[in-house]
Protein backbone atom coordinates (compact mmCIF):
# COMPACT_ATOMS: atom_id res chain seq x y z
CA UNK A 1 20.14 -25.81 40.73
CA UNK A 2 16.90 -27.25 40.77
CA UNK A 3 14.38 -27.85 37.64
CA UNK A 4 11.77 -25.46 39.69
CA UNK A 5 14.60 -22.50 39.29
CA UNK A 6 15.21 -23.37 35.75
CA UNK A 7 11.46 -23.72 35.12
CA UNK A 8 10.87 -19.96 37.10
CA UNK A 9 13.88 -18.30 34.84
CA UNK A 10 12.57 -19.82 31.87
CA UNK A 11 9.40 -18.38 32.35
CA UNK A 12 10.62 -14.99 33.09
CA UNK A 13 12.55 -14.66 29.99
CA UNK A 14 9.73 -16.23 27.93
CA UNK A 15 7.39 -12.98 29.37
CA UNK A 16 9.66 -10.53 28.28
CA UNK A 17 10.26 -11.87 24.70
CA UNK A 18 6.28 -12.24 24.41
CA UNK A 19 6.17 -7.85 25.72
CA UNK A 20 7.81 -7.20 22.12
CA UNK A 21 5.28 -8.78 19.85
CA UNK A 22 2.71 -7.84 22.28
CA UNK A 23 3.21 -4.33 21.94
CA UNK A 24 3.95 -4.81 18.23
CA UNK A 25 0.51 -5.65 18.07
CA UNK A 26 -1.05 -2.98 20.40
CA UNK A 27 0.79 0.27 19.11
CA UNK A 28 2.19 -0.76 15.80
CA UNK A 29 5.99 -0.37 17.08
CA UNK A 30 8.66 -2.87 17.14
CA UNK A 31 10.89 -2.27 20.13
CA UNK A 32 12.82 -4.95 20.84
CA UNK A 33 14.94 -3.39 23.86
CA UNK A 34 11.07 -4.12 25.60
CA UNK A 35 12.86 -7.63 26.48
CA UNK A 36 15.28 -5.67 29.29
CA UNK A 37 12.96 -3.39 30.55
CA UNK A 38 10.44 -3.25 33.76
CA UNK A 39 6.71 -3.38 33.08
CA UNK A 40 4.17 -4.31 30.39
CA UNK A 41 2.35 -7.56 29.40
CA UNK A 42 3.18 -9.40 30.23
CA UNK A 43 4.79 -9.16 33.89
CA UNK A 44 8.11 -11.47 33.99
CA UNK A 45 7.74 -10.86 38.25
CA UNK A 46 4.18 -12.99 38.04
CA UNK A 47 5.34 -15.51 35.48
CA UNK A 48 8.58 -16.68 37.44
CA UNK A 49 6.87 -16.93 41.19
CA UNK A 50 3.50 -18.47 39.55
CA UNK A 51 5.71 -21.00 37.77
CA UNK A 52 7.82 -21.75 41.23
CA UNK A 53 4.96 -21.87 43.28
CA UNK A 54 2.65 -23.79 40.75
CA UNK A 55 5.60 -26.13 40.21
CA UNK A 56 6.42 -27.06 43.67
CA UNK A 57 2.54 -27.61 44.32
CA UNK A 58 2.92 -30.11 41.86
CA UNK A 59 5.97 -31.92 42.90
CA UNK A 60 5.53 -31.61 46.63
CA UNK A 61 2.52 -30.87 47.47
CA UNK A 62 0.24 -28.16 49.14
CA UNK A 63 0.66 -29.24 52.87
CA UNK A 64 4.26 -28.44 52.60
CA UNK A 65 6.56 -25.69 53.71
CA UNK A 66 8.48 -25.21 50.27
CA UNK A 67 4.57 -24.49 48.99
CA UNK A 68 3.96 -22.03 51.50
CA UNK A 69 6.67 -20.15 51.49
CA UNK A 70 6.75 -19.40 47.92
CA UNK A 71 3.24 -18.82 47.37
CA UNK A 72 3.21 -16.12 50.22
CA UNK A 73 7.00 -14.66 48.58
CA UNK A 74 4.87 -14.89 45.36
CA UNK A 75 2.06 -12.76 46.43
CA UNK A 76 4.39 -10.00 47.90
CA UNK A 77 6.35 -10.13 44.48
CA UNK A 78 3.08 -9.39 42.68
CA UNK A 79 1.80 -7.12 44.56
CA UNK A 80 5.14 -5.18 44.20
CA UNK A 81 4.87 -5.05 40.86
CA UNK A 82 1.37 -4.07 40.51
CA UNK A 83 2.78 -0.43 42.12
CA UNK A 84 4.77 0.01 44.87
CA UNK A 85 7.53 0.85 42.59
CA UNK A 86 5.92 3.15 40.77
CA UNK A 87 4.84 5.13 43.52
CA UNK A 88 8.17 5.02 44.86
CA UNK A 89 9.55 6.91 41.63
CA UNK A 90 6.85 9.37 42.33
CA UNK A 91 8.00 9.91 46.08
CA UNK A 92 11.70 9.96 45.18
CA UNK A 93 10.66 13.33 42.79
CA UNK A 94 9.27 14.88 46.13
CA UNK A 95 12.07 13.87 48.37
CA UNK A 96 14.74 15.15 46.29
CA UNK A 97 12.78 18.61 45.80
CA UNK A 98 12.85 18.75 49.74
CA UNK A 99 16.70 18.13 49.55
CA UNK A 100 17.56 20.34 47.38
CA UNK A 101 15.73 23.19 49.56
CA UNK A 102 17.04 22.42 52.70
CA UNK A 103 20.49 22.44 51.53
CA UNK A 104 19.64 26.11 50.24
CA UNK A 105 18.62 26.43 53.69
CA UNK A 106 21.45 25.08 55.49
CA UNK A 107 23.85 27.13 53.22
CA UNK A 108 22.18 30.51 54.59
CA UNK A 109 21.13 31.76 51.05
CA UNK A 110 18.29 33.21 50.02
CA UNK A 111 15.54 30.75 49.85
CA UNK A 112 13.64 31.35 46.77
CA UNK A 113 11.88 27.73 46.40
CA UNK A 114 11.03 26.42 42.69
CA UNK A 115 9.24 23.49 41.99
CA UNK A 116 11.03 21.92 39.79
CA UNK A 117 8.97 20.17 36.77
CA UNK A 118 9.94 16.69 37.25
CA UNK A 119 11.80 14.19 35.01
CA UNK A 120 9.77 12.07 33.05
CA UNK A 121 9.47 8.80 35.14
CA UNK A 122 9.55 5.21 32.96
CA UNK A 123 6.19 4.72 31.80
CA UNK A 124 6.37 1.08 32.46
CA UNK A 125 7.96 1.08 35.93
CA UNK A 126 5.18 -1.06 37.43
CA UNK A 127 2.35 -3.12 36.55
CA UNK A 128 -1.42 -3.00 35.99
CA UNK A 129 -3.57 -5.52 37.44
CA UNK A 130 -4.24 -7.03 33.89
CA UNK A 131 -0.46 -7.46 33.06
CA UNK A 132 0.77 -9.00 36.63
CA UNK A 133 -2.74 -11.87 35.97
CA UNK A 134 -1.36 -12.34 32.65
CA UNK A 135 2.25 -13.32 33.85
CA UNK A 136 0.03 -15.60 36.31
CA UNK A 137 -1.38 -17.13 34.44
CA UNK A 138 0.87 -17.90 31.63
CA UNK A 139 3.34 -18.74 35.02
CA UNK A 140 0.99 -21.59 36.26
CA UNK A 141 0.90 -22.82 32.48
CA UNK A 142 4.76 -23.57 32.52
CA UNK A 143 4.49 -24.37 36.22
CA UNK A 144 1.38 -27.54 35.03
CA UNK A 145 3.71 -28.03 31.31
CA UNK A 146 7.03 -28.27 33.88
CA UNK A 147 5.62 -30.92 36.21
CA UNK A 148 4.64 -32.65 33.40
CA UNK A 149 7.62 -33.18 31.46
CA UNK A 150 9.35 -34.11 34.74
CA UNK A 151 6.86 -36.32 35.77
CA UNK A 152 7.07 -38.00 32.38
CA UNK A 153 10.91 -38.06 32.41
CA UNK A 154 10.91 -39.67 35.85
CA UNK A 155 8.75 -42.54 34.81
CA UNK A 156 10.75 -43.58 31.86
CA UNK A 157 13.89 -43.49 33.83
CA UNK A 158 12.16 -45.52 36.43
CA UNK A 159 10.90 -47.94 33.60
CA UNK A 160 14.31 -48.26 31.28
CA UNK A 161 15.97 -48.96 34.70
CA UNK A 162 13.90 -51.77 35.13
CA UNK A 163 14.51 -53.60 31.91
């Protein structure tokens, strides 16, 4: 593996130990199972693609393929999270309601068609805008801190090498 992947994973896990004391400090509650869940401030998907993309900027440049391919993977990552899951939770509800009645259907019995109430849905299934330029943000910050300590490593190998 390759310090941009540890540099991405590191950055992921740092956003969701930050979501604990975050929302420790927004509702009071400490709920430290927060650091396996999806959602919330801020958003893990943002903070490891920003810290790829922002690394390999760095370290190769913004000509290059590697660059362009993860920013555009990055963008369709965070736009993901902002809500196309959560709608899809919504749309799974429906679908399974239309299941269930045509199997009633298909089964010749009487169709008498309730809507059920649906099951609560995870609150924090996808992102707001806020949370997903948080995880940005704080993804470009370990992308910049990355390239620097591997910059800085590089030269001193180059230099004790020398002597």
């Amino acid at each position: 593996m390759n310090k941009g992947v540890y540099l991405a994973l590191f950055s992921i896990g740092l956003a969701q130990g930050m979501k604990i004391p975050i929302h420790y400090v927004k509702k009071k509650e400490w709920r430290p199972e927060l650091f396996f869940g999806t959602g919330g401030m801020p958003s893990s998907h943002s903070a490891g693609v920003s810290t790829l993309t922002t690394y390999i900027a760095l370290q190769r440049g913004l000509p290059t393929f590697d660059f362009a391919l993860s920013l555009v993977y990055g963008l369709i990552v965070m736009y993901d999270a902002q809500g196309v899951r959560r709608q899809t939770g919504e749309l799974t509800l429906k679908v399974n309601s239309m299941n269930d009645l045509i199997e009633k259907i298909q089964k010749d019995e009487s169709v008498e068609f309730k809507q059920k109430s649906p099951k609560r849905l995870k609150e924090m299934l996808g992102h707001q805008p806020e949370e997903v330029i948080g995880g940005a943000i704080m993804g470009v910050l370990v992308g910049v801190i990355g390239h620097l300590c591997t910059k800085k490593n590089r030269k001193s190998s180059i230099f004790e090498v020398r002597f």
